[in-house]
Protein backbone atom coordinates (compact mmCIF):
# COMPACT_ATOMS: atom_id res chain seq x y z
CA UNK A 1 -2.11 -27.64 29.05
CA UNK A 2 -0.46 -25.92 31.92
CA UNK A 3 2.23 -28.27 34.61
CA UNK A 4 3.63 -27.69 37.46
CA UNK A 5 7.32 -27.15 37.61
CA UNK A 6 8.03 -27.90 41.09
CA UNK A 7 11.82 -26.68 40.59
CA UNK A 8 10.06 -23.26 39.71
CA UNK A 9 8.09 -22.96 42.41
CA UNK A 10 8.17 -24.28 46.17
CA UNK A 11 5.99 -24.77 48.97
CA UNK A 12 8.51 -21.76 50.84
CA UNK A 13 6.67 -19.32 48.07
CA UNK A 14 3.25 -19.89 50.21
CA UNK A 15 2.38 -18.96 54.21
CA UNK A 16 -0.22 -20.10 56.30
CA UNK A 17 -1.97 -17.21 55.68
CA UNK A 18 -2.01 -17.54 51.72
CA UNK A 19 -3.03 -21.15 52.16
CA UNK A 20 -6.12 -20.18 54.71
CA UNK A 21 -7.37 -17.80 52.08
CA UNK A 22 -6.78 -20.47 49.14
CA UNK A 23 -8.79 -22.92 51.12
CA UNK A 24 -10.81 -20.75 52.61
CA UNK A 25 -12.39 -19.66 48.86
CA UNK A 26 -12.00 -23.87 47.49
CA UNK A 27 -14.10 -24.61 50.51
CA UNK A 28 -17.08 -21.85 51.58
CA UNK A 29 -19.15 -22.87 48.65
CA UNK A 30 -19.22 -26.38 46.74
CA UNK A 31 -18.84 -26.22 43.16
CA UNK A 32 -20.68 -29.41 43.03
CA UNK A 33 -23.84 -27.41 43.85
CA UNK A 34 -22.72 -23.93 42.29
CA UNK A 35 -20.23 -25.61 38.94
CA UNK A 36 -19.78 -21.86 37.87
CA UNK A 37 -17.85 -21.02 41.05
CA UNK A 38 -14.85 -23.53 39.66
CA UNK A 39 -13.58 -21.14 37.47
CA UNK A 40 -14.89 -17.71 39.03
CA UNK A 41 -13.29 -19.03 42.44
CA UNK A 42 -10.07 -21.36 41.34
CA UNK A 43 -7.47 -18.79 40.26
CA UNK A 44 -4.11 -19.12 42.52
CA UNK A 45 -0.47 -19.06 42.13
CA UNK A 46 1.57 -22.31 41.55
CA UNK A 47 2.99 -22.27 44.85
CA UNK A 48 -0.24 -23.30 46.15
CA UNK A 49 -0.36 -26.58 44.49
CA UNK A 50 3.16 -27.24 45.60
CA UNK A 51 1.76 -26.64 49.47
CA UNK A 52 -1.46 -28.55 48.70
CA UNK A 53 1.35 -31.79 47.56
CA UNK A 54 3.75 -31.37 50.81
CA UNK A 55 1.49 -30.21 53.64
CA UNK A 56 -2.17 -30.62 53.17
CA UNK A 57 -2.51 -33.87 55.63
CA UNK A 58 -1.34 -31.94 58.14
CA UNK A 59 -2.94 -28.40 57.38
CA UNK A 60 -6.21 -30.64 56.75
CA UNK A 61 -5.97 -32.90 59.65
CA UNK A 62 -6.34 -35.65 57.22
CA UNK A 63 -9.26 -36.42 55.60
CA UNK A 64 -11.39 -34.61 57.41
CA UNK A 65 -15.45 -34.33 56.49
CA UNK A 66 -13.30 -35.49 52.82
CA UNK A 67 -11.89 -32.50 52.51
CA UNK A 68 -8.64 -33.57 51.25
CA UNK A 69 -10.16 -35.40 48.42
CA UNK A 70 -12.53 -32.28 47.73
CA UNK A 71 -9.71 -29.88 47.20
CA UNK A 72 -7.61 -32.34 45.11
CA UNK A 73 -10.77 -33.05 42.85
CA UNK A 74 -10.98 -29.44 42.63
CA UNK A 75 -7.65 -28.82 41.85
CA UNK A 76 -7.32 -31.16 39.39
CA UNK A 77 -10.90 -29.88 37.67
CA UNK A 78 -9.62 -26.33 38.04
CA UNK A 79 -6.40 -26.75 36.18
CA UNK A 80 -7.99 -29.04 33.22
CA UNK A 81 -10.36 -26.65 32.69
CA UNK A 82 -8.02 -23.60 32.67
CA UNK A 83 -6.01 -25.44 30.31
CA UNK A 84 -8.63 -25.30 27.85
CA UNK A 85 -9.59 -22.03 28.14
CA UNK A 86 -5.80 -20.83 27.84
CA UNK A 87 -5.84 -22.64 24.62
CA UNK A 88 -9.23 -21.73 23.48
CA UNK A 89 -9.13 -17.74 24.87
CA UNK A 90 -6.53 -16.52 22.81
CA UNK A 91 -6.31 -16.51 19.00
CA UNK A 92 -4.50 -13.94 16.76
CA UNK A 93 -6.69 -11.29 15.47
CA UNK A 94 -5.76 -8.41 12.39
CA UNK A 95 -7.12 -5.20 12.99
CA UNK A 96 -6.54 -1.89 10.54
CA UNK A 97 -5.57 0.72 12.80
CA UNK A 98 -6.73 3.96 10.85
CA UNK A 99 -4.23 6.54 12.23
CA UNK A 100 -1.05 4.37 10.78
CA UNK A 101 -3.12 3.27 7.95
CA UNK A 102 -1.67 -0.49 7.98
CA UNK A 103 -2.93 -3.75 9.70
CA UNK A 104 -1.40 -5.02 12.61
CA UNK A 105 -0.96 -8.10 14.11
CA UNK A 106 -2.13 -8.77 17.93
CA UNK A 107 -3.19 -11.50 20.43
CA UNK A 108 -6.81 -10.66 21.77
CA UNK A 109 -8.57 -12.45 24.39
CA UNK A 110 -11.40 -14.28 22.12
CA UNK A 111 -13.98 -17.77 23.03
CA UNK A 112 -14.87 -19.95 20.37
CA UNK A 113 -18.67 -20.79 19.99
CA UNK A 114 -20.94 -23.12 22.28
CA UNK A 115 -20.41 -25.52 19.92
CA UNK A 116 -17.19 -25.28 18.99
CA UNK A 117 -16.11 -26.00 22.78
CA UNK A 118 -18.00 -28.99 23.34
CA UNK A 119 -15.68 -31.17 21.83
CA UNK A 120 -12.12 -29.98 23.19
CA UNK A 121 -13.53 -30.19 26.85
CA UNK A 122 -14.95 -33.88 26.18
CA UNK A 123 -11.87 -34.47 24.53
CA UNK A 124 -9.45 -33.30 27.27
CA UNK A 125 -11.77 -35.78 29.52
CA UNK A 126 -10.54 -38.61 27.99
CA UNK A 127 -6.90 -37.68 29.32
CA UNK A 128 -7.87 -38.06 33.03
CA UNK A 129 -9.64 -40.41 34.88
CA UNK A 130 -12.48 -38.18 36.17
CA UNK A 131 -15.16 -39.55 37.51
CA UNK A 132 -18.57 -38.98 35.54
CA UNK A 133 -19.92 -36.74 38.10
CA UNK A 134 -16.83 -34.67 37.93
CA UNK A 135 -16.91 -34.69 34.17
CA UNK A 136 -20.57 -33.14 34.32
CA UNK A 137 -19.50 -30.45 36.86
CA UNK A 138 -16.85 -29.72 34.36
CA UNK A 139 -18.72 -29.10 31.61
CA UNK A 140 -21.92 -27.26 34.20
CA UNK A 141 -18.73 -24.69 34.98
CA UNK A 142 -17.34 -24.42 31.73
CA UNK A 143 -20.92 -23.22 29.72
CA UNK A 144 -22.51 -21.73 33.01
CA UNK A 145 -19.99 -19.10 34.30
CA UNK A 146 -22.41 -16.62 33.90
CA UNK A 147 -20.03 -14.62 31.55
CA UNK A 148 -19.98 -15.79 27.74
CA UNK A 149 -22.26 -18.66 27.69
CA UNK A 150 -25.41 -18.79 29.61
CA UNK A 151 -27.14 -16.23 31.35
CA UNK A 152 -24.64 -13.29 31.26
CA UNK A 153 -24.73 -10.54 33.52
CA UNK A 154 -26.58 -8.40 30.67
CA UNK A 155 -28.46 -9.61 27.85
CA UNK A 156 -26.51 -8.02 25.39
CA UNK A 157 -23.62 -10.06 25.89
CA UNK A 158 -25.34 -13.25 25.18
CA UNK A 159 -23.61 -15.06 22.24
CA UNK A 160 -25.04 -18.42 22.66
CA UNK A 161 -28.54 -18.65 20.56
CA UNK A 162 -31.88 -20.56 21.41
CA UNK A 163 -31.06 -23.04 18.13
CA UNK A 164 -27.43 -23.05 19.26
CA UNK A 165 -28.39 -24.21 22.62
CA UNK A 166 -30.63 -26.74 21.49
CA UNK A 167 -28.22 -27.94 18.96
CA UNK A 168 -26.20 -28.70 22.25
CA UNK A 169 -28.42 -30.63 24.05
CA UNK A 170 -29.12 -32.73 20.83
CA UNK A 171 -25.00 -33.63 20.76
CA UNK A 172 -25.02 -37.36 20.56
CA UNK A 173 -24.79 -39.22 23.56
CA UNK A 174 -25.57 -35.93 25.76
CA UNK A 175 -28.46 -36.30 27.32
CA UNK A 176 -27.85 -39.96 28.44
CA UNK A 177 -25.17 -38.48 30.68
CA UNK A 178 -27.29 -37.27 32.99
CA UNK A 179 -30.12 -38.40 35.22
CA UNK A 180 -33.99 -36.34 35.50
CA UNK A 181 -32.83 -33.98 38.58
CA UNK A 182 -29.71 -32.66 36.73
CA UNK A 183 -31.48 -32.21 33.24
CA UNK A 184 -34.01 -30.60 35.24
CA UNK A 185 -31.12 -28.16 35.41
CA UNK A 186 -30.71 -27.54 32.11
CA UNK A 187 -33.96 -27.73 31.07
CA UNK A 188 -34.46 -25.28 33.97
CA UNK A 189 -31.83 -22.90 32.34
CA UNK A 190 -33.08 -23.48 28.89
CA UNK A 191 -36.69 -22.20 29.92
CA UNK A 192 -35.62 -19.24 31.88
CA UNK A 193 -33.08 -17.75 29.07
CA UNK A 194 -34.74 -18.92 25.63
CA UNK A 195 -38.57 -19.55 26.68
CA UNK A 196 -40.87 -22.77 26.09
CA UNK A 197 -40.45 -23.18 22.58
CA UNK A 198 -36.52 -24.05 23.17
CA UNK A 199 -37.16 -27.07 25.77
CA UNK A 200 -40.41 -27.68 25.04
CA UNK A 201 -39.47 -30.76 22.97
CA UNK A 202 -36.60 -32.12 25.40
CA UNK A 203 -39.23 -31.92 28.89
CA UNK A 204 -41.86 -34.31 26.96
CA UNK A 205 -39.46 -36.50 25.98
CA UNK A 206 -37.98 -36.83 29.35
CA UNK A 207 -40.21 -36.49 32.04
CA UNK A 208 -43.29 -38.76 32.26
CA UNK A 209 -45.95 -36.19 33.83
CA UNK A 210 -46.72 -32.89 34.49
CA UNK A 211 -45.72 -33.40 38.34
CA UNK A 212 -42.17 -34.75 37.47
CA UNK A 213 -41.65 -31.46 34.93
CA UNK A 214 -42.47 -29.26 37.72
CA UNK A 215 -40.22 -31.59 40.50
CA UNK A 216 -37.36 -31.15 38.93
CA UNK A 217 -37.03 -28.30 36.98
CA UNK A 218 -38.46 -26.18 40.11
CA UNK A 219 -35.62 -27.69 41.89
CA UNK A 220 -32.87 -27.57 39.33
CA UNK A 221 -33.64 -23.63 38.68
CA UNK A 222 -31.47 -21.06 39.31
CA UNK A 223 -32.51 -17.23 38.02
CA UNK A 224 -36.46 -18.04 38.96
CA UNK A 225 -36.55 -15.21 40.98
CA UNK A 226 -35.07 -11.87 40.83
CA UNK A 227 -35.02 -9.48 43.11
CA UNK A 228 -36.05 -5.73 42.49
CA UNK A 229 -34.65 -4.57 45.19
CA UNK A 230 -30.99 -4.69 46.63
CA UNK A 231 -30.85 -7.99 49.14
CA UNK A 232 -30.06 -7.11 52.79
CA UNK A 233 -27.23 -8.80 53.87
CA UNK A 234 -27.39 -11.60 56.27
CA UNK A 235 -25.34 -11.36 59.35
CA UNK A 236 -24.09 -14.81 59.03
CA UNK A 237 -23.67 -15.00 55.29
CA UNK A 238 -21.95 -12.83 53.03
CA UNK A 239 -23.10 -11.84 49.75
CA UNK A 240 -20.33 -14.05 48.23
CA UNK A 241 -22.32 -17.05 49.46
CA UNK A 242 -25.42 -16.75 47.09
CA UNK A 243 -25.67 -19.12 44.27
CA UNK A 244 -27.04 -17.22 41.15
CA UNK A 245 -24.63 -14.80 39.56
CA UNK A 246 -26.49 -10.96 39.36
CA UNK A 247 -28.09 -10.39 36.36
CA UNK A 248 -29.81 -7.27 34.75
CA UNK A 249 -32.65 -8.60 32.98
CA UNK A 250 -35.51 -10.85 33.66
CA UNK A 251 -35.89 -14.33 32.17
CA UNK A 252 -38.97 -15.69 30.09
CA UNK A 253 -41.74 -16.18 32.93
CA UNK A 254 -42.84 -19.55 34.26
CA UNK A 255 -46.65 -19.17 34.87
CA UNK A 256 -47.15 -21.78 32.32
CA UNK A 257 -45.92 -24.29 34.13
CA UNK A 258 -48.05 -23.74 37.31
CA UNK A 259 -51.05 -21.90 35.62
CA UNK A 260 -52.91 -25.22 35.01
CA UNK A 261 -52.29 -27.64 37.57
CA UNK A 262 -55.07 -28.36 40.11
CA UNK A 263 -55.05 -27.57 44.00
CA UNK A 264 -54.10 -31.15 44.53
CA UNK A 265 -50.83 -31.05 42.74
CA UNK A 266 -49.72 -27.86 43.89
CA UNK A 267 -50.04 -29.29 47.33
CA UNK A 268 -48.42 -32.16 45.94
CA UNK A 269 -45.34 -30.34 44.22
CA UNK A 270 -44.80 -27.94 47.39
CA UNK A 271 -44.66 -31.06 49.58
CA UNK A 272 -41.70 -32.67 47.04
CA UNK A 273 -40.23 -29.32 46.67
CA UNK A 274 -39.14 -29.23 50.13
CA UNK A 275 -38.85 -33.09 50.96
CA UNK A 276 -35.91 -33.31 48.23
CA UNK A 277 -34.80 -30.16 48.60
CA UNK A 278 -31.45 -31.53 50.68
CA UNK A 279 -30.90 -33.95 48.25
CA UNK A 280 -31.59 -32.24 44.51
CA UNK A 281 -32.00 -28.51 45.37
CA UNK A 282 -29.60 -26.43 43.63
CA UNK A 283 -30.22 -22.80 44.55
CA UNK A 284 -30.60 -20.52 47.37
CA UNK A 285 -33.99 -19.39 46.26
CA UNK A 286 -35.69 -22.35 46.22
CA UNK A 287 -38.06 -21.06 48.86
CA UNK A 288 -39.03 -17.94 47.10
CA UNK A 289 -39.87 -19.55 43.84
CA UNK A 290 -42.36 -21.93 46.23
CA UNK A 291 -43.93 -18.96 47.67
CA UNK A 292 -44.34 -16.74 44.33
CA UNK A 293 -45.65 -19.44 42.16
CA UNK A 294 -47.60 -21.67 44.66
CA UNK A 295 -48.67 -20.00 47.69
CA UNK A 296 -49.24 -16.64 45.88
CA UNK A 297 -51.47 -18.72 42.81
CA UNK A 298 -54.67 -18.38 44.05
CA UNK A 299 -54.78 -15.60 47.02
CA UNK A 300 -57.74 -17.40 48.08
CA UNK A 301 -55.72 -19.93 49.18
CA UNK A 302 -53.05 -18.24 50.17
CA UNK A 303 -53.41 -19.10 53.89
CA UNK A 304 -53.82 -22.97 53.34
CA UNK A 305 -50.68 -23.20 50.86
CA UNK A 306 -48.90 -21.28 53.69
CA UNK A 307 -49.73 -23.57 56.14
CA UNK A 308 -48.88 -26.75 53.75
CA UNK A 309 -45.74 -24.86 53.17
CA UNK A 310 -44.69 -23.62 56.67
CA UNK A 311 -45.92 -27.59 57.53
CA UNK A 312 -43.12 -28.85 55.86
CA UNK A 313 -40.11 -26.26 56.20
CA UNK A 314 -40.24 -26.90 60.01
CA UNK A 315 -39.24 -31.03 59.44
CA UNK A 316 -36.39 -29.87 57.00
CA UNK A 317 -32.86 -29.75 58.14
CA UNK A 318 -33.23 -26.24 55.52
CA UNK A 319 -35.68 -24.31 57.10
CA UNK A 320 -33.09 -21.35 58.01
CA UNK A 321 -32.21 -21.18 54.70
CA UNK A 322 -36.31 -21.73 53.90
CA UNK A 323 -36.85 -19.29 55.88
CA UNK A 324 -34.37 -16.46 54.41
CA UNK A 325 -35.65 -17.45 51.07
CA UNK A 326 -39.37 -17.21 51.63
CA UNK A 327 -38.90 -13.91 53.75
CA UNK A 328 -36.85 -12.23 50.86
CA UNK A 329 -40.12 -13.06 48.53
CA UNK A 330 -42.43 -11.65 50.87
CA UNK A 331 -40.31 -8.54 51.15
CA UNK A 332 -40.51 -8.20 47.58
CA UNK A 333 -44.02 -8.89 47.00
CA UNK A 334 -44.89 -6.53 49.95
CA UNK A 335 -42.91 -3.31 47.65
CA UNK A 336 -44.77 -4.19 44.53
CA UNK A 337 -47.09 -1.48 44.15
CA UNK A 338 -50.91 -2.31 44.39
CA UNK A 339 -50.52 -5.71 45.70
CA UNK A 340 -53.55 -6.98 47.95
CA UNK A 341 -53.09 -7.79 51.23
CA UNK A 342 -52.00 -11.12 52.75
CA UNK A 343 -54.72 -12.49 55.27
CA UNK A 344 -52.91 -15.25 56.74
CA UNK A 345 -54.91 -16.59 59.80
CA UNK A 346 -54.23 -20.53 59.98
CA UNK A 347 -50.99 -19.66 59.51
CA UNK A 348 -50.14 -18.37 62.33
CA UNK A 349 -50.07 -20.79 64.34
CA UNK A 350 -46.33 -21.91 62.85
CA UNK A 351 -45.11 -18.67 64.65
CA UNK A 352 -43.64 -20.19 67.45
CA UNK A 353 -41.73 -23.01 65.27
CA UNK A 354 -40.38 -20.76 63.26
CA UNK A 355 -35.88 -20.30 63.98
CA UNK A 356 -35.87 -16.59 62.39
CA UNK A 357 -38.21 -13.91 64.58
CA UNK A 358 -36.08 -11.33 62.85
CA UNK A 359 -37.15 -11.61 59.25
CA UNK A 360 -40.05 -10.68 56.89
CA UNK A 361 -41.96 -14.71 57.56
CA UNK A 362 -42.28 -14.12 61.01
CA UNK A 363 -43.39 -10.53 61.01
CA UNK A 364 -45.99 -11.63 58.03
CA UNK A 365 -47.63 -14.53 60.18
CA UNK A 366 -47.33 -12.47 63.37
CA UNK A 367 -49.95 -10.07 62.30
CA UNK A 368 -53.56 -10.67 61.06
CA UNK A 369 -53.28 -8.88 57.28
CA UNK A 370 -50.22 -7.59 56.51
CA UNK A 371 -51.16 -4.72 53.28
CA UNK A 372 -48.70 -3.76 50.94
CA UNK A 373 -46.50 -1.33 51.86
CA UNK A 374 -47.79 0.68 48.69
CA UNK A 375 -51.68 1.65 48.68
């Protein structure tokens, strides 16, 4: 595992300005809500850590809003973690090189299975005193970067397989780690890259009822919703700050899960979405999922799950980022070809309440019918 040589390397290696970035990208999204962003986000020089030692009280101001003991969990997380991958990346390959005719001896950059992980990350746990919660982050980050593991950027380049995965979350002693909202996580992940059959056996044996499968898993998903078309970027929030890592493909659908629930509990499940949503809500697009697979259900009812919907957003301390969410759905359900139109009239009279007048949510209510923007 990698140390620090502080006679190597000195805090007079790093300005102001190199620490402001280096803090700057530890601190504009929590990798306690986003674990792959530990590892995408952590890479820095040594000199940093050296800085971080001598002068972060007073670049800090303390322990301000905890940030202090943030950046040295992170820190610490970061270079455990990058430990194990330098000693689990690299392994010495033979390849025949056919010009030369002879075999040749190199280092290649190469991961070792799923399973094969597992243990050298619970065992380099057991070095530290980590915190369970950090322990858990650790091990979110190190299977969900979305590069080798878990929902890679394109489907070809997934090596993990449905039995694999489920071998994983039958690992002795796993699944008593965590509690319902994070396994609605990875039961969350499970469904959306490997389909029903995968997790099937894991969600009855976990949640109680129908309503808990769908309160948790809703709000432990990430990759629910994808968009078709390229996102327009927010004034006040870069690209960099969304949660879900791009992919090219689309999961295994979740209709199933909604398709035979009554009126009542899809009232019921919108109303928990967005009551917990501060609390347990791990993704951006929280809002969108709401919108496509309970508001849109039944375009009968459209108008009264909007207005059950819009009901609550306007009490959360989320509803900007509500707001974004459920306008970026609308958007994209307003370019799908032969859509019927949205008649909301109740609806409308959230207008007024609403913080965003500039987005697709306000423009929808605004109007009378809004029709697709395809006939």
């Amino acid at each position: 595992m990698y140390e620090l040589c502080e006679k190597e390397v000195s805090s007079a290696d790093f300005t102001l300005e190199n620490a402001d970035l280096t803090y700057w990208v530890r601190l504009h999204k929590s990798w306690m809500h986003c674990p792959s962003s530990l590892l995408n986000n952590g890479d820095t020089g040594g000199a940093f850590y050296v800085f971080h030692a001598e002068h972060a009280h007073d670049y800090l101001r303390g322990d301000f809003l905890f940030c202090k003991k943030y950046l040295d969990d992170y820190n610490t997380c970061y270079r455990l973690m990058n430990g194990i991958e330098d000693a689990d990346l690299y392994a010495f390959k033979y390849f025949y090189n056919r010009q030369k005719k002879r075999v040749k001896r190199t280092l290649r950059y190469v991961r070792p299975k799923l399973l094969e992980r597992i243990p050298r990350v619970m065992e380099a746990f057991k070095e530290t005193n980590l915190s369970l919660i950090l322990q858990k982050r650790c091990l979110q980050a190190a299977l969900s970067d979305g590069v080798w593991y878990l929902f890679p950027r394109r489907l070809e380049k997934l090596t993990t397989t449905a039995d694999e995965f489920k071998e994983f979350l039958e690992m002795e002693g796993f699944l008593e780690m965590w509690d319902e909202s994070e396994l609605g996580w990875w039961y969350a992940l499970g469904l959306w890259q490997y389909g029903p059959d995968c997790i099937q056996t894991f969600i009855k044996s976990t949640f109680k009822d129908k309503r808990s499968t769908l309160m948790w898993m809703f709000l432990g998903a990430h990759h629910w919703f994808l968009e078709k078309k390229s996102r327009r970027e927010e004034p006040d929030h870069s690209r960099r700050g969304l949660c879900c890592s791009g992919v090219t493909y689309d999961g295994y659908e979740q209709d199933e899960l909604v398709a035979p629930i009554s009126r009542d509990y899809r009232i019921w499940t919108t109303r928990q979405f967005i009551r917990k949503a501060p609390e347990y809500g791990v993704c951006r697009d929280l809002g969108a999922n709401v919108f496509n697979y309970f508001v849109l259900h039944d375009l009968k009812e459209v108008d009264a799950m909007m207005c059950i919907l819009l009901e609550e957003i306007i009490r959360s301390p989320l509803q900007y980022l509500f707001e974004h969410a459920i306008s970026i759905a609308i958007a994209e359900y307003q370019n799908t070809e032969g859509v019927s139109p949205l008649v909301l009239d109740e609806a409308r009279k959230f207008g007024p309440k609403l913080l965003r007048k500039n987005l697709d949510l306000y423009t929808l209510i605004g109007e009378k019918a809004l029709c697709s923007t395809h006939k």
